[in-house]
N, C-alpha and C. Protein backbone atom coordinates (compact mmCIF):
# COMPACT_ATOMS: atom_id res chain seq x y z
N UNK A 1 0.86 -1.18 0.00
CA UNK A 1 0.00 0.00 0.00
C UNK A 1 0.89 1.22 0.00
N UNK A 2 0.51 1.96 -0.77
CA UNK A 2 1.75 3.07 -1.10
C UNK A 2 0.55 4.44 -1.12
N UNK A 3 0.70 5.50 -0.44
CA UNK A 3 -0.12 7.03 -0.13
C UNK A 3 0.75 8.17 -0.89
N UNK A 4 -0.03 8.87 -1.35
CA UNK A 4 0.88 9.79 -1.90
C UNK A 4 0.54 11.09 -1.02
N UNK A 5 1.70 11.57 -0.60
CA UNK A 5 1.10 12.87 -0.30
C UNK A 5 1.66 14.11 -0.79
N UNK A 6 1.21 15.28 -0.93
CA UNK A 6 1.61 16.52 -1.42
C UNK A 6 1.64 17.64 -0.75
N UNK A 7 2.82 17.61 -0.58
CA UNK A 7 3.35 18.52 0.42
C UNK A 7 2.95 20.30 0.02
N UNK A 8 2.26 20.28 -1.09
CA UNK A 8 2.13 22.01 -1.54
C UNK A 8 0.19 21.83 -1.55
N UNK A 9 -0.16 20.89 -0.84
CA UNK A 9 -1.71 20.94 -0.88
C UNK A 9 -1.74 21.25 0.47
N UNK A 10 -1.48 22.25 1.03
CA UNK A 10 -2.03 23.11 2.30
C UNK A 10 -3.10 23.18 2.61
N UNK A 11 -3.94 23.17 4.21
CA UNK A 11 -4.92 23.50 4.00
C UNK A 11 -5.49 24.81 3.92
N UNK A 12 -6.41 25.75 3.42
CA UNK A 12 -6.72 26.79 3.15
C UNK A 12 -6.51 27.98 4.04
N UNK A 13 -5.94 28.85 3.84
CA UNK A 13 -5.93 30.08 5.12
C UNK A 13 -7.61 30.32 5.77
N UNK A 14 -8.09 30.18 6.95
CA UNK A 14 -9.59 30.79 7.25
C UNK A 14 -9.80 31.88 7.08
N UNK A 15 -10.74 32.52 6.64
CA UNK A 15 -10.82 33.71 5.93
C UNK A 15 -10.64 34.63 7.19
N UNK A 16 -10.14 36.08 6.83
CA UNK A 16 -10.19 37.23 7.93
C UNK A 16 -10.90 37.87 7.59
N UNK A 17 -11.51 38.89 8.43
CA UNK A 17 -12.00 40.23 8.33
C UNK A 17 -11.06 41.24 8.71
N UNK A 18 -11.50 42.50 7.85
CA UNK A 18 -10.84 43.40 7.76
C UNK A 18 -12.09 44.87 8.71
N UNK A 19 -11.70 45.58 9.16
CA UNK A 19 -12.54 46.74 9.37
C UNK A 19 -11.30 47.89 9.69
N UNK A 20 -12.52 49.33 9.71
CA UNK A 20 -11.14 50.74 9.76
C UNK A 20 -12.55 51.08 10.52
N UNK A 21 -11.62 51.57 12.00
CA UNK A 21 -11.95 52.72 13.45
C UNK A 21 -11.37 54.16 12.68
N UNK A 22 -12.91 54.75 13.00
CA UNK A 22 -12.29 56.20 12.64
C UNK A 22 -11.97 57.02 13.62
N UNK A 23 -11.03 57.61 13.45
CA UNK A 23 -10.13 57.84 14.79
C UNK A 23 -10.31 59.23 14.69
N UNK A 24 -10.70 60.16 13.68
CA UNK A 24 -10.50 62.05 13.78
C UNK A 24 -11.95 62.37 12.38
N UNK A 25 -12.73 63.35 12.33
CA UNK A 25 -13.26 63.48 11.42
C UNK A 25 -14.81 63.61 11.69
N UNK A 26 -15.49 63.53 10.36
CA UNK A 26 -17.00 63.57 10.42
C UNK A 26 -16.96 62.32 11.44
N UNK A 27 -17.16 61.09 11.19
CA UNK A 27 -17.63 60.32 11.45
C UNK A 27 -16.64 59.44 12.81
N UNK A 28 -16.10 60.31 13.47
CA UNK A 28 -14.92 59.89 14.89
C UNK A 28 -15.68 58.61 15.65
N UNK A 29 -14.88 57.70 15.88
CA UNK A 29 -15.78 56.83 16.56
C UNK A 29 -16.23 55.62 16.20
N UNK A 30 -16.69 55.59 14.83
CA UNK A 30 -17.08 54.66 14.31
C UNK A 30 -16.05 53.57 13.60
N UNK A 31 -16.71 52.64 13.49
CA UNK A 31 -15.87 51.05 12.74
C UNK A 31 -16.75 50.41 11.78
N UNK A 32 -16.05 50.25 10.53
CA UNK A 32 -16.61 49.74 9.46
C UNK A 32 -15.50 48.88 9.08
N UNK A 33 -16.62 47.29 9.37
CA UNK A 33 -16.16 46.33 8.76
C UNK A 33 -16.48 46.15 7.29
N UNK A 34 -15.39 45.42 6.97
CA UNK A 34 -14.85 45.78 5.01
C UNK A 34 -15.19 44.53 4.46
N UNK A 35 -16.74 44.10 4.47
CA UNK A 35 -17.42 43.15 3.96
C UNK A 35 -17.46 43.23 2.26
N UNK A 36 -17.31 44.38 1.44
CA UNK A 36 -17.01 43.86 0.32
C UNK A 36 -16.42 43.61 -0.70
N UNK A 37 -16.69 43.43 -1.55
CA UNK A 37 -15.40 43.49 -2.51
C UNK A 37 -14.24 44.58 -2.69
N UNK A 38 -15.45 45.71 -2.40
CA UNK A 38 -14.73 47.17 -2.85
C UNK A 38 -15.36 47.74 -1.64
N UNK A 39 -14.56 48.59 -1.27
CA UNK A 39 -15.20 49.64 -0.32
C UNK A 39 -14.45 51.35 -1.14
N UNK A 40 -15.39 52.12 -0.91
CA UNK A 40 -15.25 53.36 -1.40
C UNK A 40 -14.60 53.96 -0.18
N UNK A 41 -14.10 54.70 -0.38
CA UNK A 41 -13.96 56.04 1.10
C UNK A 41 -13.95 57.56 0.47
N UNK A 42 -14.24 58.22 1.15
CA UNK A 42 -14.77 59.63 0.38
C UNK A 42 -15.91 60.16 0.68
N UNK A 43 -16.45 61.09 0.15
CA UNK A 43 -17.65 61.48 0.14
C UNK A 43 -18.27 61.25 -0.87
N UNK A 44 -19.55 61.52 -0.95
CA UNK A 44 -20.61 61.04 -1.98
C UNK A 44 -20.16 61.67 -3.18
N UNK A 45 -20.19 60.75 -4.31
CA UNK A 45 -19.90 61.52 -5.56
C UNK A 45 -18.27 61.76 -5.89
N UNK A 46 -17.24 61.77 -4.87
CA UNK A 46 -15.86 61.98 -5.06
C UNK A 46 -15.45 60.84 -4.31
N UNK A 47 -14.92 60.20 -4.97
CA UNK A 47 -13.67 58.67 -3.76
C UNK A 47 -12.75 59.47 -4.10
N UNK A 48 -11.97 59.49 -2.54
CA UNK A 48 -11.00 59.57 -2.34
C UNK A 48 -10.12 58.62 -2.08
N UNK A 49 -10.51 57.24 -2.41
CA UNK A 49 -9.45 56.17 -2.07
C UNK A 49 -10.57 54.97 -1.67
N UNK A 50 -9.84 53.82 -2.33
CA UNK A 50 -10.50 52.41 -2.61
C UNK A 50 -10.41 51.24 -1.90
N UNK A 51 -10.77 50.72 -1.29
CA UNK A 51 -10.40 49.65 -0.34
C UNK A 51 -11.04 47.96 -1.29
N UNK A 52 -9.72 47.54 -1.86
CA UNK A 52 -10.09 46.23 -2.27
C UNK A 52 -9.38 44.82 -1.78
N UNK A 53 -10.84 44.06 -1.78
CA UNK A 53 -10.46 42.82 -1.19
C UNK A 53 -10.31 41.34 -2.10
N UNK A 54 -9.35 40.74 -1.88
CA UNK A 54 -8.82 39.79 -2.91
C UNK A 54 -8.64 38.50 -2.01
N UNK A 55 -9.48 37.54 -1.40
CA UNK A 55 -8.94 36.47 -0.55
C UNK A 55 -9.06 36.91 0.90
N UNK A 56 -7.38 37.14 1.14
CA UNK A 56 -7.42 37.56 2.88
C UNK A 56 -6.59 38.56 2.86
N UNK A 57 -6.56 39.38 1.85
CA UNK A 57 -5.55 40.28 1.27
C UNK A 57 -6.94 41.75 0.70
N UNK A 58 -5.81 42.70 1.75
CA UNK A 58 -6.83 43.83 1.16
C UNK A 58 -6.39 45.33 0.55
N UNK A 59 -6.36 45.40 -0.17
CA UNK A 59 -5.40 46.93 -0.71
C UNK A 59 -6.20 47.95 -0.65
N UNK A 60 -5.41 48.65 -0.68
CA UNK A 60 -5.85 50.64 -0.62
C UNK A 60 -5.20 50.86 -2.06
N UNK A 61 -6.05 51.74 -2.82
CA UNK A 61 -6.21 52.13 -4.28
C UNK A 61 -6.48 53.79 -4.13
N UNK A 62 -6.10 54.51 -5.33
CA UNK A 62 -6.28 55.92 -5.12
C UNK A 62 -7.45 55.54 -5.79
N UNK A 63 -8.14 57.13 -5.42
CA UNK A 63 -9.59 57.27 -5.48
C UNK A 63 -9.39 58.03 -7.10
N UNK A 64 -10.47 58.71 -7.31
CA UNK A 64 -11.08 59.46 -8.57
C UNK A 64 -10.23 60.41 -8.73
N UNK A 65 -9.68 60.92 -10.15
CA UNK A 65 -9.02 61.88 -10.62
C UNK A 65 -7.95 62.66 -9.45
N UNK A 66 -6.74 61.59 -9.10
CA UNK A 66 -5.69 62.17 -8.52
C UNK A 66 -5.79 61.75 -7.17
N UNK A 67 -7.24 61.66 -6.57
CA UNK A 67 -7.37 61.88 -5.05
C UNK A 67 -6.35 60.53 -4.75
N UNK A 68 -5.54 60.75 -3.66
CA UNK A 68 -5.11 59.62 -3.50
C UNK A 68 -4.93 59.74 -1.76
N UNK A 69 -4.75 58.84 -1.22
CA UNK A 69 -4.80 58.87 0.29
C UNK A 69 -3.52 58.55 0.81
N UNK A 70 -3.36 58.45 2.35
CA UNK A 70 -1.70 58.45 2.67
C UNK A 70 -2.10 57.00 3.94
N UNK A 71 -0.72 56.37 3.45
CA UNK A 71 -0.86 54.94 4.17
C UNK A 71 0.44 55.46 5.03
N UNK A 72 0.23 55.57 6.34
CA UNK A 72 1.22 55.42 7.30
C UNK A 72 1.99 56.58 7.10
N UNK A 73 1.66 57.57 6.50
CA UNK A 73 2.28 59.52 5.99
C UNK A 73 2.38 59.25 4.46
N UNK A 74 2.16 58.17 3.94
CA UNK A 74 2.92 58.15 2.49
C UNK A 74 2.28 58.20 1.61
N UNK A 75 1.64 58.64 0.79
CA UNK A 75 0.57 58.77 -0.73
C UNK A 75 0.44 57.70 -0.83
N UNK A 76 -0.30 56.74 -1.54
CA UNK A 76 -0.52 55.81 -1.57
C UNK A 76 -0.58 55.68 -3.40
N UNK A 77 0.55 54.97 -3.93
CA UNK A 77 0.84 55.19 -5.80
C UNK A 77 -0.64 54.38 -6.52
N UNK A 78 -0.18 54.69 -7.61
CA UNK A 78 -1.17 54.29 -8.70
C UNK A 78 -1.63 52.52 -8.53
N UNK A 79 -0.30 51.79 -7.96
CA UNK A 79 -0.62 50.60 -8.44
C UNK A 79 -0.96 49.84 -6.61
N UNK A 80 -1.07 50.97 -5.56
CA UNK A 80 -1.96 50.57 -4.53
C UNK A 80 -0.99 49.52 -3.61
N UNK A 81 -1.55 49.54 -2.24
CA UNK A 81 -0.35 49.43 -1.45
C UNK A 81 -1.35 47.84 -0.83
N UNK A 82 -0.83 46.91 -0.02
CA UNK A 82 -1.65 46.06 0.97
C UNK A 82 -1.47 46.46 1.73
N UNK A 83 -2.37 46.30 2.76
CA UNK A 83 -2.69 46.57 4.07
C UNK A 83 -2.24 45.57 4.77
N UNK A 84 -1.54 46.45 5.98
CA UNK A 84 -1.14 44.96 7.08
C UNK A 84 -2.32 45.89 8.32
N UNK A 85 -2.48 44.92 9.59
CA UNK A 85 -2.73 45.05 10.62
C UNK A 85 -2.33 46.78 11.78
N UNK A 86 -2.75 47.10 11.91
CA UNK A 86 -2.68 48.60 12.23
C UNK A 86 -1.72 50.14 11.52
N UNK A 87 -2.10 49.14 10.45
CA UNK A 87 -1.78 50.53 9.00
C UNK A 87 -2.77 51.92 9.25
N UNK A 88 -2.17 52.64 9.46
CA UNK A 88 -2.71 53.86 9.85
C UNK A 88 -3.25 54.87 8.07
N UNK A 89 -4.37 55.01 7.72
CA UNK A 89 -5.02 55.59 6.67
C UNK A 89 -5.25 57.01 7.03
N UNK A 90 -5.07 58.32 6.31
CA UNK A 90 -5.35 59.93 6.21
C UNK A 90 -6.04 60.14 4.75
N UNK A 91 -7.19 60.58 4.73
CA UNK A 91 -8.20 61.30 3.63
C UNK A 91 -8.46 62.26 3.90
N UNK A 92 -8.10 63.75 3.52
CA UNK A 92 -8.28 64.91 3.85
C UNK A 92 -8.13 65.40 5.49
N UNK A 93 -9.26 65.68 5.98
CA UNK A 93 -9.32 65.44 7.76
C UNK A 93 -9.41 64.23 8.32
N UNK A 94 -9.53 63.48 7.99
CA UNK A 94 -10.19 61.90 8.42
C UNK A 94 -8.69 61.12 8.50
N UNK A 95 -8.74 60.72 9.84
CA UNK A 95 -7.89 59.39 10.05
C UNK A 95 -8.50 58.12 10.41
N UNK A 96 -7.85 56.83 10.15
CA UNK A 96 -8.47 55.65 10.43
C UNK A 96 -7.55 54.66 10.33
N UNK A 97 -7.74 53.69 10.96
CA UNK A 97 -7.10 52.75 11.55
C UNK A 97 -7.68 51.10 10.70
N UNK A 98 -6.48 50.81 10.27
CA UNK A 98 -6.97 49.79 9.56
C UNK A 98 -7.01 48.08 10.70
N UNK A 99 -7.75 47.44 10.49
CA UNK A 99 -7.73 45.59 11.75
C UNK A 99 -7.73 44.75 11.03
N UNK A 100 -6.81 43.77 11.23
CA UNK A 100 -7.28 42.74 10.48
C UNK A 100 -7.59 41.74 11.46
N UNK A 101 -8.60 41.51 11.18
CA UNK A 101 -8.76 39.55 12.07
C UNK A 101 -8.47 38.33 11.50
């Protein structure tokens, strides 16, 4: 009796959740978990920056015509940064705090 096994058949990462505490701004206080594919950030009609989710992996994207947001003081480029676990996010006045679970 001979088993084969395969050492690159891992079992699956369990999925995480992601959410951002808003820490300064309109909306101080609050936590929004990042249930979808895309999350907008901005105000109505203008994104200022994109929150996309791919697996257990979630990136920050600049928003509409230029707007782009700052990950940890830093602009955040065209081709969008991942998010780790208390990555600190700035959109105009608004700070927020990125979680991962």
């Amino acid at each position: 009796y001979f088993m084969w096994l395969d050492a690159s058949l891992e079992p699956p990462e369990p999925p995480r959740k992601g959410s951002l505490c808003i820490l300064s701004g309109t909306n101080s206080g609050k936590r929004i978990d990042l249930t979808m594919a895309t999350t907008n950030l901005g105000r109505a009609g203008k994104r200022a920056g994109i929150i996309s989710r791919n697996g257990n992996r979630f990136l920050i994207l600049p928003g509409d015509e230029g707007q782009s947001p700052k990950l940890n003081g830093v602009r955040v480029g065209g081709a969008g940064e991942e998010l780790k676990n208390g990555d600190m996010i700035e959109i105009a006045d608004a700070r927020m705090q990125f979680y991962l679970k």
